[in-house]
N, C-alpha and C. Protein backbone atom coordinates (compact mmCIF):
# COMPACT_ATOMS: atom_id res chain seq x y z
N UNK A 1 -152.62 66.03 10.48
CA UNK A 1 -151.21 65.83 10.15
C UNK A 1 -150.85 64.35 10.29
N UNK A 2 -150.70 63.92 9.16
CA UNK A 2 -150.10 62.31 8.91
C UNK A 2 -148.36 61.91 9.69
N UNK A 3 -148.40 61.05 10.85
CA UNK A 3 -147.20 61.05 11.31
C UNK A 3 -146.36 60.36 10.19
N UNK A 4 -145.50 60.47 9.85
CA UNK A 4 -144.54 59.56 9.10
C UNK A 4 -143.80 59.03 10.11
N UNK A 5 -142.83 58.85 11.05
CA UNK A 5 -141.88 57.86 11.68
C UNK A 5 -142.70 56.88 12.36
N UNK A 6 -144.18 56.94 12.57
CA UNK A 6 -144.59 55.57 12.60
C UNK A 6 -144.55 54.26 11.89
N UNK A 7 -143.57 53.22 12.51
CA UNK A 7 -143.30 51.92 12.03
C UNK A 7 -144.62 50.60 12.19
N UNK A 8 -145.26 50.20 11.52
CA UNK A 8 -146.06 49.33 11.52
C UNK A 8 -145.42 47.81 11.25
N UNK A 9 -145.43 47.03 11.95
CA UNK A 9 -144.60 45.73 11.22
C UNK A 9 -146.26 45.01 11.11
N UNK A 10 -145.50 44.41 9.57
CA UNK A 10 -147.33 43.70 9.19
C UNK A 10 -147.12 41.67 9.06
N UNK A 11 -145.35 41.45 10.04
CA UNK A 11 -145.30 40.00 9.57
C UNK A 11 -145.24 39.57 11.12
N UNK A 12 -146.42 38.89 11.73
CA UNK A 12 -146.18 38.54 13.27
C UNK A 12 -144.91 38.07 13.77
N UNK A 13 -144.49 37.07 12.93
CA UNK A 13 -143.45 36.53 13.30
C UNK A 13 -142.21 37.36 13.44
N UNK A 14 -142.08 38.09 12.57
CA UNK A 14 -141.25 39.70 12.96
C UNK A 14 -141.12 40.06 14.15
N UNK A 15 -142.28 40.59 14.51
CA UNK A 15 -142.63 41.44 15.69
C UNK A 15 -142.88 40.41 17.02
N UNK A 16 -142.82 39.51 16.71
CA UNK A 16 -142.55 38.71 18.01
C UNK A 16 -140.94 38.53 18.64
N UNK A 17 -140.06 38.61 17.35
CA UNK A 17 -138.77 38.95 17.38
C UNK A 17 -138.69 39.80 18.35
N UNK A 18 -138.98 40.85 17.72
CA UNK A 18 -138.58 42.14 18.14
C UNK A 18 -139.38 42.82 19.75
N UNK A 19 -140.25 42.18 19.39
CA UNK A 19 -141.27 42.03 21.37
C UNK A 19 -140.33 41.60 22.32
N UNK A 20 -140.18 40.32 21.81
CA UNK A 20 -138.76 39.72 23.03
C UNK A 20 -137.57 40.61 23.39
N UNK A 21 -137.08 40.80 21.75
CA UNK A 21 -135.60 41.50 21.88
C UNK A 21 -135.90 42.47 22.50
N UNK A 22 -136.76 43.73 22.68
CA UNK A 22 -137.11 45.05 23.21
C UNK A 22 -138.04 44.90 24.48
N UNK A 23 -138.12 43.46 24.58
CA UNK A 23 -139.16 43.25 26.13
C UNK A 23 -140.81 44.34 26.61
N UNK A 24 -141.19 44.47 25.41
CA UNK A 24 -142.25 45.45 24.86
C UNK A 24 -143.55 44.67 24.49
N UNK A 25 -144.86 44.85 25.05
CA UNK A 25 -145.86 44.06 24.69
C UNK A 25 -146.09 44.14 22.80
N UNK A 26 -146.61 43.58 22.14
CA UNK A 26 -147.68 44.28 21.09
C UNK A 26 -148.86 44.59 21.28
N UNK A 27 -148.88 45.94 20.40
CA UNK A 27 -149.60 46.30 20.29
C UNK A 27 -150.38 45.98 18.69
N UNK A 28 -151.56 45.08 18.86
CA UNK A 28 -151.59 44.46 17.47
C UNK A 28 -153.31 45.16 16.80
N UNK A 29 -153.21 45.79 15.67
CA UNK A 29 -154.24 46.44 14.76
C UNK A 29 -155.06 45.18 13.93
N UNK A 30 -155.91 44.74 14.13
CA UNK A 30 -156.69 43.92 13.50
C UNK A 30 -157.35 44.87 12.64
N UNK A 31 -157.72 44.76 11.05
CA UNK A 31 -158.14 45.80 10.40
C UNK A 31 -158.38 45.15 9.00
N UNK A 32 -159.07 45.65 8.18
CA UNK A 32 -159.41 45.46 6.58
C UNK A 32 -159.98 46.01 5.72
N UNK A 33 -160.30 46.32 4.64
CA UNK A 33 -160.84 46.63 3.70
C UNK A 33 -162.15 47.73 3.96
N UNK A 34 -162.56 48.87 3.97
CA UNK A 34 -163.39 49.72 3.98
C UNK A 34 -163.84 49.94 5.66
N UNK A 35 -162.97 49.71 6.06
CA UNK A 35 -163.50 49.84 8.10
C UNK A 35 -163.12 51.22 8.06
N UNK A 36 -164.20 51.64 8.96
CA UNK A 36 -164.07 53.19 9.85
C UNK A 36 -162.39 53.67 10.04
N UNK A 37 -162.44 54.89 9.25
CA UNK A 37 -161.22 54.86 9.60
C UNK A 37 -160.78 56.14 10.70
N UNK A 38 -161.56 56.24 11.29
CA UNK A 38 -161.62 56.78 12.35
C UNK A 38 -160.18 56.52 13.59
N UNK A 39 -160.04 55.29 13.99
CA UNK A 39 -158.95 54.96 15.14
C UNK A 39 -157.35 55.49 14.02
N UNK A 40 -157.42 55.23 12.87
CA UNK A 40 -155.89 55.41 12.29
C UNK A 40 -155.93 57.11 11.99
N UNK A 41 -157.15 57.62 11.41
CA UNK A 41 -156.87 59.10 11.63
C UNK A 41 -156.68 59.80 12.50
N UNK A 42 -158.03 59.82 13.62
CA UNK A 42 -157.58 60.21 14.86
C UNK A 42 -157.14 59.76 16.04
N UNK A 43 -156.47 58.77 16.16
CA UNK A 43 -155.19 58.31 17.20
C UNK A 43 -154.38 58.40 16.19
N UNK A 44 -154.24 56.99 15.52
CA UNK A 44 -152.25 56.69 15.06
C UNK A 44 -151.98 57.65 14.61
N UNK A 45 -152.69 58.82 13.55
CA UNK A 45 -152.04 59.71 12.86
C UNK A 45 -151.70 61.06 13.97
N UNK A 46 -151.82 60.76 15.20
CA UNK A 46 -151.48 62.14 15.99
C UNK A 46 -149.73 61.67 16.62
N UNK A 47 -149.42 62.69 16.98
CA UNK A 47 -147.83 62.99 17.45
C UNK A 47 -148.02 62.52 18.98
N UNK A 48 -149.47 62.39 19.75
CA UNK A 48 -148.81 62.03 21.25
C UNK A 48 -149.67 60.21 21.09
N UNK A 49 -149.85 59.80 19.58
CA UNK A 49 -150.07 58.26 20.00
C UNK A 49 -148.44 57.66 19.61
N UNK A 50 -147.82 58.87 18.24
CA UNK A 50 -146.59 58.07 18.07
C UNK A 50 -145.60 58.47 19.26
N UNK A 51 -145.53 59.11 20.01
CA UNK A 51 -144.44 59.30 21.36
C UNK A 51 -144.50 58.18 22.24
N UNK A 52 -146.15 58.10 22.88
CA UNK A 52 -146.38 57.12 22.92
C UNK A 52 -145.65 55.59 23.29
N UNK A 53 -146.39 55.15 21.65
CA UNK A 53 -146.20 54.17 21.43
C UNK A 53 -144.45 53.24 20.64
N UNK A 54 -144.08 54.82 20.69
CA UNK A 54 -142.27 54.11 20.70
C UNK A 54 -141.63 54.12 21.95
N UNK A 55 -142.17 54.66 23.13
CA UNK A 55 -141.65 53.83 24.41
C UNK A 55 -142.41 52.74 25.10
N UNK A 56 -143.87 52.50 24.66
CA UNK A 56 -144.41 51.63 25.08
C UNK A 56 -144.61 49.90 24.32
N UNK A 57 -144.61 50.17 23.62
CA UNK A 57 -145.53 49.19 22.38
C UNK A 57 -144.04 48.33 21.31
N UNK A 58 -144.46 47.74 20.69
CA UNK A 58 -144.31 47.13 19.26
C UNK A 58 -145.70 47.26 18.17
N UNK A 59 -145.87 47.87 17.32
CA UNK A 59 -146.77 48.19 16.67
C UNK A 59 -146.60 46.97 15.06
N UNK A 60 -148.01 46.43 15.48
CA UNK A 60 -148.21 45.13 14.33
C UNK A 60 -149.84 45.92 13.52
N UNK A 61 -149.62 46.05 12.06
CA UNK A 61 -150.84 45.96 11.35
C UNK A 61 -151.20 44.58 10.54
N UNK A 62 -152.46 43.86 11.17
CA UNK A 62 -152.41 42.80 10.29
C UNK A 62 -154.10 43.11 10.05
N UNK A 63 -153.85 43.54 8.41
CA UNK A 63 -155.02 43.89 7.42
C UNK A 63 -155.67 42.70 7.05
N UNK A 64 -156.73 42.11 7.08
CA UNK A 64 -157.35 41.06 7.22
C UNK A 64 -157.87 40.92 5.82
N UNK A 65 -158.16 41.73 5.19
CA UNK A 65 -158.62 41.65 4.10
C UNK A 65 -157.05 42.08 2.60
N UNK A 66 -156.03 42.17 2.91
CA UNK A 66 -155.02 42.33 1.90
C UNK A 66 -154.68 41.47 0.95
N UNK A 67 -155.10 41.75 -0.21
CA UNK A 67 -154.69 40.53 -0.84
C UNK A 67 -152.97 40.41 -1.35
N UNK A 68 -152.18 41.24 -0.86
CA UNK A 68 -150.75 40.83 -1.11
C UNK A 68 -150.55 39.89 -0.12
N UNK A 69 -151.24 39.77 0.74
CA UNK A 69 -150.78 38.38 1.80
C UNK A 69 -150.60 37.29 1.71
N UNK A 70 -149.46 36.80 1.52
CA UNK A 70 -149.66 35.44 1.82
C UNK A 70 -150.42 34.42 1.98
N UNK A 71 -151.38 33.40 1.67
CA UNK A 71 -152.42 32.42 2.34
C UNK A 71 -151.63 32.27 3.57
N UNK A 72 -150.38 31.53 3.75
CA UNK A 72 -150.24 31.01 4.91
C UNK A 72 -150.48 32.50 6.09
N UNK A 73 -149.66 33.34 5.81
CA UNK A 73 -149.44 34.32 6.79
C UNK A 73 -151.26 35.13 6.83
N UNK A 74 -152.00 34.86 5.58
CA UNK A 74 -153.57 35.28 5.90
C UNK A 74 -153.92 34.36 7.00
N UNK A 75 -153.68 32.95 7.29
CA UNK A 75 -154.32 31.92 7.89
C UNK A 75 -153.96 32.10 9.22
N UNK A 76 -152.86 32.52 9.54
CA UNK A 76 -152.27 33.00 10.67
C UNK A 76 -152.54 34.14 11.18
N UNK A 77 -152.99 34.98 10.70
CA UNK A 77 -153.24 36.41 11.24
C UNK A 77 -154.79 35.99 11.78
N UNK A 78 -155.71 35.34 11.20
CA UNK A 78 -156.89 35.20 10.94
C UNK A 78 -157.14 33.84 12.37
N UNK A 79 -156.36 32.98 12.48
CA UNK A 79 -155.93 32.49 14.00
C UNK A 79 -155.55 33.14 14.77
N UNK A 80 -155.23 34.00 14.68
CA UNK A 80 -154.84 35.20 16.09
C UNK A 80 -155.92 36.23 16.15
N UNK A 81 -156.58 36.60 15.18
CA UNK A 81 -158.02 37.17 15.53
C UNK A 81 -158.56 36.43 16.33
N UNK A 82 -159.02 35.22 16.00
CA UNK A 82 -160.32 34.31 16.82
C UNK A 82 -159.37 34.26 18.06
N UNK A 83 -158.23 33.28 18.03
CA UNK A 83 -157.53 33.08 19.65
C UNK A 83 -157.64 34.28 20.31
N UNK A 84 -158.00 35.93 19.80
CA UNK A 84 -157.64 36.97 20.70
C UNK A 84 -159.07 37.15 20.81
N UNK A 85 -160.33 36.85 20.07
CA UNK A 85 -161.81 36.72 20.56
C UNK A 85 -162.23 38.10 19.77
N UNK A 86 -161.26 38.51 18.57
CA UNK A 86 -162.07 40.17 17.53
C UNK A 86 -163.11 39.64 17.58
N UNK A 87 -163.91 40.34 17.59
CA UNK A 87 -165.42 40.08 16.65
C UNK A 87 -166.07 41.51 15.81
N UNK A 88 -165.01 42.22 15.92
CA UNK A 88 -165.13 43.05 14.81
C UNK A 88 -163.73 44.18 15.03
N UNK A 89 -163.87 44.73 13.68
CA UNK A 89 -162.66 45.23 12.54
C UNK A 89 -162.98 46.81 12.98
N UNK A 90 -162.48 47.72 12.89
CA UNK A 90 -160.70 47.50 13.49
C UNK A 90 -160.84 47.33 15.15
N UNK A 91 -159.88 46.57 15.26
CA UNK A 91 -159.54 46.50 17.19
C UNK A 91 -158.38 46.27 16.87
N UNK A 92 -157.96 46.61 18.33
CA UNK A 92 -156.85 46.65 18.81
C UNK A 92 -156.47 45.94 20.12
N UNK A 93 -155.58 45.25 19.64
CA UNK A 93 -155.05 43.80 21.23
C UNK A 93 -154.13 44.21 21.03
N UNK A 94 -153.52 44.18 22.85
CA UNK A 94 -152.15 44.32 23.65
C UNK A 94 -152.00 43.14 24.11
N UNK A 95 -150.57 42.66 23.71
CA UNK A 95 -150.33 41.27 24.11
C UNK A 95 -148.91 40.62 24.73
N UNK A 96 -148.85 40.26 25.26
CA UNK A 96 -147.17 40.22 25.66
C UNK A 96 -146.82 38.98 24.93
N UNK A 97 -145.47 38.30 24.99
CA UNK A 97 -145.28 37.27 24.23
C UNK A 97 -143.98 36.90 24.71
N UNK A 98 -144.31 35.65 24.91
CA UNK A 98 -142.96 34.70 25.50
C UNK A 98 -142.81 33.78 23.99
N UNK A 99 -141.29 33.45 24.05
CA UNK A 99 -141.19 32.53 23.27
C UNK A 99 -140.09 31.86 24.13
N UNK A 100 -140.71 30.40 24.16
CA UNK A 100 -139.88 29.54 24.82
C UNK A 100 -139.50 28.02 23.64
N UNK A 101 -138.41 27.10 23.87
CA UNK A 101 -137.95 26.41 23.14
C UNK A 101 -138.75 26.24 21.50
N UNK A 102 -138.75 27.38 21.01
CA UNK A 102 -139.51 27.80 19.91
C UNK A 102 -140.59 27.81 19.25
N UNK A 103 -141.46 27.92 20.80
CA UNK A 103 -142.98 27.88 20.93
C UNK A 103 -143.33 29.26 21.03
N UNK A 104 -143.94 29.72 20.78
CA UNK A 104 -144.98 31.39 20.83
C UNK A 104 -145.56 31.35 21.77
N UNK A 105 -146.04 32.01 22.63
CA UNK A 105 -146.90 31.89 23.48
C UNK A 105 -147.32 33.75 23.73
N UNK A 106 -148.92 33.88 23.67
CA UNK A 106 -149.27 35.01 23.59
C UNK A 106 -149.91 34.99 25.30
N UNK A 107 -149.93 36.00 25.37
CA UNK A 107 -150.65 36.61 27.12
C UNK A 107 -151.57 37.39 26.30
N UNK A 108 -152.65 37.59 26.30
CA UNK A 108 -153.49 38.64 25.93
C UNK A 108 -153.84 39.61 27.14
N UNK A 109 -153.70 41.08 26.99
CA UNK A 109 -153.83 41.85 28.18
C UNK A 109 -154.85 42.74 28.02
N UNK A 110 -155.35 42.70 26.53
CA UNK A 110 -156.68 43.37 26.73
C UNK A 110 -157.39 44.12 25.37
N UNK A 111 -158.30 44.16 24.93
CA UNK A 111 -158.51 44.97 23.88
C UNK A 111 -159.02 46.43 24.20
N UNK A 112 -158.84 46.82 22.72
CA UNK A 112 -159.71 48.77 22.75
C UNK A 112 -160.03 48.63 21.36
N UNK A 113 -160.75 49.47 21.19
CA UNK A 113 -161.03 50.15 19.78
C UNK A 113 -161.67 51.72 19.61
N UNK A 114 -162.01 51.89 19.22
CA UNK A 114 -161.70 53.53 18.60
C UNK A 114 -162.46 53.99 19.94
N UNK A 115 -162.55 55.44 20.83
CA UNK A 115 -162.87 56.02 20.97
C UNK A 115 -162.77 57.35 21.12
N UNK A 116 -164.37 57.59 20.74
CA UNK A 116 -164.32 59.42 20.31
C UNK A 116 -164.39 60.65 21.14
N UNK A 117 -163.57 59.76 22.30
CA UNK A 117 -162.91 60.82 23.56
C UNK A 117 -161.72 61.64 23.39
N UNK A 118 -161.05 61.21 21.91
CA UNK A 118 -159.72 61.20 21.91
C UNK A 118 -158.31 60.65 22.11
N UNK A 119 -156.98 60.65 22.05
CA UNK A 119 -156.46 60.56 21.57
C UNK A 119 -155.47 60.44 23.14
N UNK A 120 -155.71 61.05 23.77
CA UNK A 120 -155.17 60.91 25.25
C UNK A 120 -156.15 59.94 26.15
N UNK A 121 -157.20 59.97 26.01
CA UNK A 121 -158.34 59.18 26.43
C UNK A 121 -158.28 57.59 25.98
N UNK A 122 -157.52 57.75 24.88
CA UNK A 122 -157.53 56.45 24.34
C UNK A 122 -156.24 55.84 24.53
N UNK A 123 -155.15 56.76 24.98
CA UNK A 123 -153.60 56.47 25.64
C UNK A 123 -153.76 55.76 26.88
N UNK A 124 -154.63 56.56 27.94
CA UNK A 124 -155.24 56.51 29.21
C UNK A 124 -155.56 55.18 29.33
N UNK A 125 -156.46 54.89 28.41
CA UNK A 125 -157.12 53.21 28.69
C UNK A 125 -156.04 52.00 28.34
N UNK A 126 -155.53 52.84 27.43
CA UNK A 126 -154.77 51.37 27.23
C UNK A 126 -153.30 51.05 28.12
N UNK A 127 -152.92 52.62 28.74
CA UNK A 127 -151.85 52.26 29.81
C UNK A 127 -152.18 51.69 31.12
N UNK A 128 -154.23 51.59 31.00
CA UNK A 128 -154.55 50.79 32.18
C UNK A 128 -154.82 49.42 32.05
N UNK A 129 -154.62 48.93 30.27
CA UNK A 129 -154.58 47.68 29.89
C UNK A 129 -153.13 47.10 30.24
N UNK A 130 -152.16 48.05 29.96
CA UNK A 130 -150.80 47.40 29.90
C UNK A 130 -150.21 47.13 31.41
N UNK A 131 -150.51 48.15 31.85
CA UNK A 131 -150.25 48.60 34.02
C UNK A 131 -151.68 48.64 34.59
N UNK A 132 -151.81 47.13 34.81
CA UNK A 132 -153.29 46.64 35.13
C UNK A 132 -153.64 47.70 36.87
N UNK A 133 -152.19 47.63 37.51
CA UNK A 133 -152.33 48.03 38.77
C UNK A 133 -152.75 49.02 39.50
């Protein structure tokens, strides 16, 4: 079952907005062209990743391979891969984000990517990425 009220924002600069305004880490999808699609079927498309992730998260998809993108905003997404250390498609970084006198500044708190434990298993890890304690 395909969730529909999942919101994906796909323009960083957006969702850095909206990180601050809602004081909510991102949660950011690094992803492209023919990757396993395993993590978006079985997590995002279930009902306890979207419950979830609308009290926890800001949810960013930045498709690495799209060609409606922008160059500039490709060049930028593609700098926040390497600064967050992907080295492969799809992952997923949790990141907090300050913006001070109209500088960005990312905290990186941790990556995940798919696992085939499930869907609570994969909630589990990443609320021990976000609540290190």
């Amino acid at each position: 079952m395909q969730s529909q009220s999942i919101i994906w924002k796909t323009d960083i600069n957006e969702a850095v907005a909206t990180s601050a305004e809602k004081r909510k880490p991102l949660l950011i999808f690094f992803t492209g062209q023919g990757v396993n699609p395993q993590l978006q079927n079985e997590i995002f498309a279930t009902r306890d990743f979207e419950e979830w992730s609308r009290k926890n998260v800001i949810l960013v998809k930045l498709d690495l391979s799209d060609p409606t993108v922008a160059d500039a905003a490709k060049e930028q997404n593609l700098r926040l891969k390497n600064a967050f250390g992907i080295e492969e498609i799809p992952q997923v970084c949790f990141t907090e984000v300050a913006v001070r006198k109209g500088k960005t500044n990312f905290n990186k708190l941790g990556l995940i990517s798919y696992m085939s434990s499930g869907v609570r298993a994969w909630i589990s890890e990443s609320n021990l990425i976000l609540n290190p304690e």
